[in-house]
Structures are given as structure tokens and as C-alpha cells.
Protein backbone atom coordinates (compact mmCIF):
# COMPACT_ATOMS: atom_id res chain seq x y z
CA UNK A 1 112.97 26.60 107.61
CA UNK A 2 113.02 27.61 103.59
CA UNK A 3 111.79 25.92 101.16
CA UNK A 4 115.67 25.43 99.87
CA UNK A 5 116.65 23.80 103.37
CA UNK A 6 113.66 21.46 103.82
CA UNK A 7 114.64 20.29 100.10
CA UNK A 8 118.30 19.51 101.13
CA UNK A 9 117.26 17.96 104.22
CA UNK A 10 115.06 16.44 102.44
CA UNK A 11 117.93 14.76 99.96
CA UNK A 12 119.72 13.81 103.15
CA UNK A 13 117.06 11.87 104.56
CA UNK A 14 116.37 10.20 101.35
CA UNK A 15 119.92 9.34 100.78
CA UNK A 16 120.37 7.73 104.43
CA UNK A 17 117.27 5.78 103.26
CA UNK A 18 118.50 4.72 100.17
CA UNK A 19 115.18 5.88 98.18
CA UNK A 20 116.78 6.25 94.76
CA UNK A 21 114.23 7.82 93.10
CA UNK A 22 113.68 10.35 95.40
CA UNK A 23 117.27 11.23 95.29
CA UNK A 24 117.40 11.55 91.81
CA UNK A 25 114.17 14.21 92.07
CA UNK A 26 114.88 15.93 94.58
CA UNK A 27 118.99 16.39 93.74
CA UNK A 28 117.59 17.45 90.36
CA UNK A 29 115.19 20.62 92.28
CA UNK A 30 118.47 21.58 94.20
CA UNK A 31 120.47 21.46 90.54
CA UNK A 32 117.54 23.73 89.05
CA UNK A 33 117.45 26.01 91.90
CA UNK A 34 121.40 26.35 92.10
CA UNK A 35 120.78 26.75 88.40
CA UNK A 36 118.83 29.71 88.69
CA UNK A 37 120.91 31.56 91.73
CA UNK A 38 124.11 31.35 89.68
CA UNK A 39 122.45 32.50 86.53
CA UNK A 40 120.66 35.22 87.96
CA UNK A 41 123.39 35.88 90.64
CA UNK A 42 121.26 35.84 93.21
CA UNK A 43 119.63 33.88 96.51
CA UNK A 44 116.31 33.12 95.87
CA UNK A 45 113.57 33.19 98.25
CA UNK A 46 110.68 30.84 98.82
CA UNK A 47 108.24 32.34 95.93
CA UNK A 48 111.65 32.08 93.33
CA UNK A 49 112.02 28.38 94.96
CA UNK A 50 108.71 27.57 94.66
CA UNK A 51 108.58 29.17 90.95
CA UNK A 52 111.35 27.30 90.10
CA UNK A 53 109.45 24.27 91.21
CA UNK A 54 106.33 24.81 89.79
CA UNK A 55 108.01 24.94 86.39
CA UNK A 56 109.84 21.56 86.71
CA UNK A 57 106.21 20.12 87.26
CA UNK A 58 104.99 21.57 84.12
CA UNK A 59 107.65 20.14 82.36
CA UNK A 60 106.72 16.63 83.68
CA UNK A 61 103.49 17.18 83.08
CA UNK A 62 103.79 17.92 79.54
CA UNK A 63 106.49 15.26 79.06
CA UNK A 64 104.18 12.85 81.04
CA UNK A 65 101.29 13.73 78.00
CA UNK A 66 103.54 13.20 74.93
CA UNK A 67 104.72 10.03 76.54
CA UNK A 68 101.29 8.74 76.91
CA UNK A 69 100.31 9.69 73.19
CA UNK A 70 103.84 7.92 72.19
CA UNK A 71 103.05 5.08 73.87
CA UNK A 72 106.13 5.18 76.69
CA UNK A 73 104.31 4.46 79.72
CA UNK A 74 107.53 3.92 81.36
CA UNK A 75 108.80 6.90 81.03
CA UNK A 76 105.40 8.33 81.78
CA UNK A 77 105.12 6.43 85.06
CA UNK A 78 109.03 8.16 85.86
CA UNK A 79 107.47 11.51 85.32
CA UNK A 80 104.79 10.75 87.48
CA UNK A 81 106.96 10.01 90.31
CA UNK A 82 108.74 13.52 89.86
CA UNK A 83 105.42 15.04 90.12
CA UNK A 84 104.17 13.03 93.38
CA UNK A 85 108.26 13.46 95.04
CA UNK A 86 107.84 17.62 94.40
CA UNK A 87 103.90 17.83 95.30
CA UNK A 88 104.49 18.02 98.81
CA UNK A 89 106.51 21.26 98.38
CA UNK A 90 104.12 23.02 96.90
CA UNK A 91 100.95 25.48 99.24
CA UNK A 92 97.22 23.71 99.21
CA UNK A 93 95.64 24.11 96.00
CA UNK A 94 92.41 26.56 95.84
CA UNK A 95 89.50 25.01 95.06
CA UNK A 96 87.90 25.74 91.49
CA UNK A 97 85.41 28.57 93.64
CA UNK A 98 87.77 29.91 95.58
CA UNK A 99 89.90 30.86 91.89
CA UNK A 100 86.75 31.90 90.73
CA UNK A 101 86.01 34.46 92.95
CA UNK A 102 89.59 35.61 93.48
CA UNK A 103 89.68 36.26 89.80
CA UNK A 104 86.21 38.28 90.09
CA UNK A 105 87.67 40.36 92.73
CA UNK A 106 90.65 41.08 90.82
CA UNK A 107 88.35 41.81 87.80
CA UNK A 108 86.66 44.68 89.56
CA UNK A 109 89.49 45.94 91.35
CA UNK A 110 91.27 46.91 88.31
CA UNK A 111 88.11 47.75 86.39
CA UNK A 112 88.90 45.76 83.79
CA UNK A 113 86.09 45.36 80.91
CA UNK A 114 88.01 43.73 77.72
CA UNK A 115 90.68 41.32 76.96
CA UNK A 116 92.69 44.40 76.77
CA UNK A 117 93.12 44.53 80.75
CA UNK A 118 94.09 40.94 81.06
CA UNK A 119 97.63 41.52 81.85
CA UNK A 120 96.27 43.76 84.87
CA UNK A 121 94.26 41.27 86.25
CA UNK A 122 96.77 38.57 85.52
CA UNK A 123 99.69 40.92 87.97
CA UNK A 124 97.17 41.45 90.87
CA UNK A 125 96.81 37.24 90.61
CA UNK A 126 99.97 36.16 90.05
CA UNK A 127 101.11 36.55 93.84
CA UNK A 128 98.35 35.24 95.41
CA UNK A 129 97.88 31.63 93.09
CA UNK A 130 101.36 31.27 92.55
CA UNK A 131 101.75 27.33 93.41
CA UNK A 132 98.07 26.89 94.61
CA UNK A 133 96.62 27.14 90.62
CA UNK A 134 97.14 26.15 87.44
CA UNK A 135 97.70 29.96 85.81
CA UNK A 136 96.96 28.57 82.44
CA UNK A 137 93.66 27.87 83.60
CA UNK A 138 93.62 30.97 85.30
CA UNK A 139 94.15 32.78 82.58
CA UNK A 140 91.46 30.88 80.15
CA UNK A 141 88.71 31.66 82.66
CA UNK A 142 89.73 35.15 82.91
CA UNK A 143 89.26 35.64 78.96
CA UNK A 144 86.18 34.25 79.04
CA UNK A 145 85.11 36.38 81.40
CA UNK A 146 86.72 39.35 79.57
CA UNK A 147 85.27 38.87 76.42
């Protein structure tokens, strides 16, 4: 089953239990996604689902800080319930040594020596931590390594 089809069966289930605020997440992933196929003219596949994904929980997540600094812990809680609804969608997370020695492999695989080769190292990672790391992370350890 695709990602797409366990999300609408998802929103089916949901609706025959009446959990609103599911619904309301998980209608607004299919929305995005649909967004994205009719934009781009294409059908996306699990990775372009799960991209698609990943970037509506960045989006919460920065909306979820700025609430907290504005003081709108409502609206901060609501965010966090997008988050926890589209978690389960998303691979296992790598642990913090398993990134680390994913990015040193990818490091001396391209032979990469300066900050100049960060966009190598950054395309051989991609793939594999797509959805199971936080790339911005990523990417801050891999100029520190780099420089």
C-alpha cells in the first residue's frame, strides 16, 4: 500500500470515527499532496509523498516556535497535534551515531576536504535521511566537519 492510500484510508477511518482533528490533518496532507501532483503534473511516489510531508512538519514546527515566543499556546498545542497525527507516516528516525557516521562515509566517498564539497556530500545524503533526519542538522554537522 503507498503512502498516498494508507493516508486516504486513513481519512476514512478517521471520519467513520468522528476524530475531527485528525480529519482536518490528515484531509489537509491529501490537499498538499493533490497540490503538488496537479502543479507539477505528475503522480508522486512515496519519497515525493513523504517530501511533501516532511515539509508540512517543518512548517508546524516553526509555526509551533513563533507561537510559543507570542504567547499562543493554543495555537501551539493545534500545531502540535498536526505534528503527532503525520509522525506516524514518516520511516524510524536514525539515531544521532548512526547520522554521524553516514555523513563520515559520505565525506570520504566523495573526497570532500572544504565547505566547497558540501553540496556533494549533501546529494549522496539526501536519499538515504530523507524523513529519518533533520537535514538542517545534517547539514550543520557536515560544515563543521568541513571546515
Amino acid at each position: 500500500m503507498s503512502l498516498k492510500e494508507k493516508i486516504t484510508d486513513d481519512m476514512k477511518a478517521a471520519m467513520r470515527a468522528r476524530d475531527k482533528d485528525t480529519l482536518d490533518v490528515l484531509r489537509m496532507a491529501k490537499a498538499a499532496i493533490q497540490r503538488k501532483e496537479v502543479d507539477e503534473r505528475i503522480e508522486l511516489d512515496d519519497a515525493q509523498t513523504l517530501a511533501v510531508l516532511e515539509k508540512m512538519m517543518k512548517q508546524s514546527r516553526d509555526a509551533i516556535e513563533q507561537f510559543n515566543k507570542g504567547g499562543r499556546d493554543d495555537l501551539a498545542t493545534k500545531e502540535q497535534q498536526t505534528l503527532d497525527v503525520l509522525q506516524p507516516y514518516l520511516p524510524e528516525p536514525l539515531s544521532d551515531d548512526e547520522i554521524a557516521e553516514l555523513i563520515d562515509q559520505a565525506i570520504s566517498a566523495t573526497g570532500a576536504g572544504s565547505i566547497k564539497d558540501m553540496g556533494k556530500v549533501m546529494g549522496m545524503l539526501k536519499p538515504k535521511l530523507q524523513g529519518r533526519a533533520d537535514m538542517g542538522a545534517v547539514s550543520k554537522t557536515i560544515r563543521e566537519k568541513l571546515a
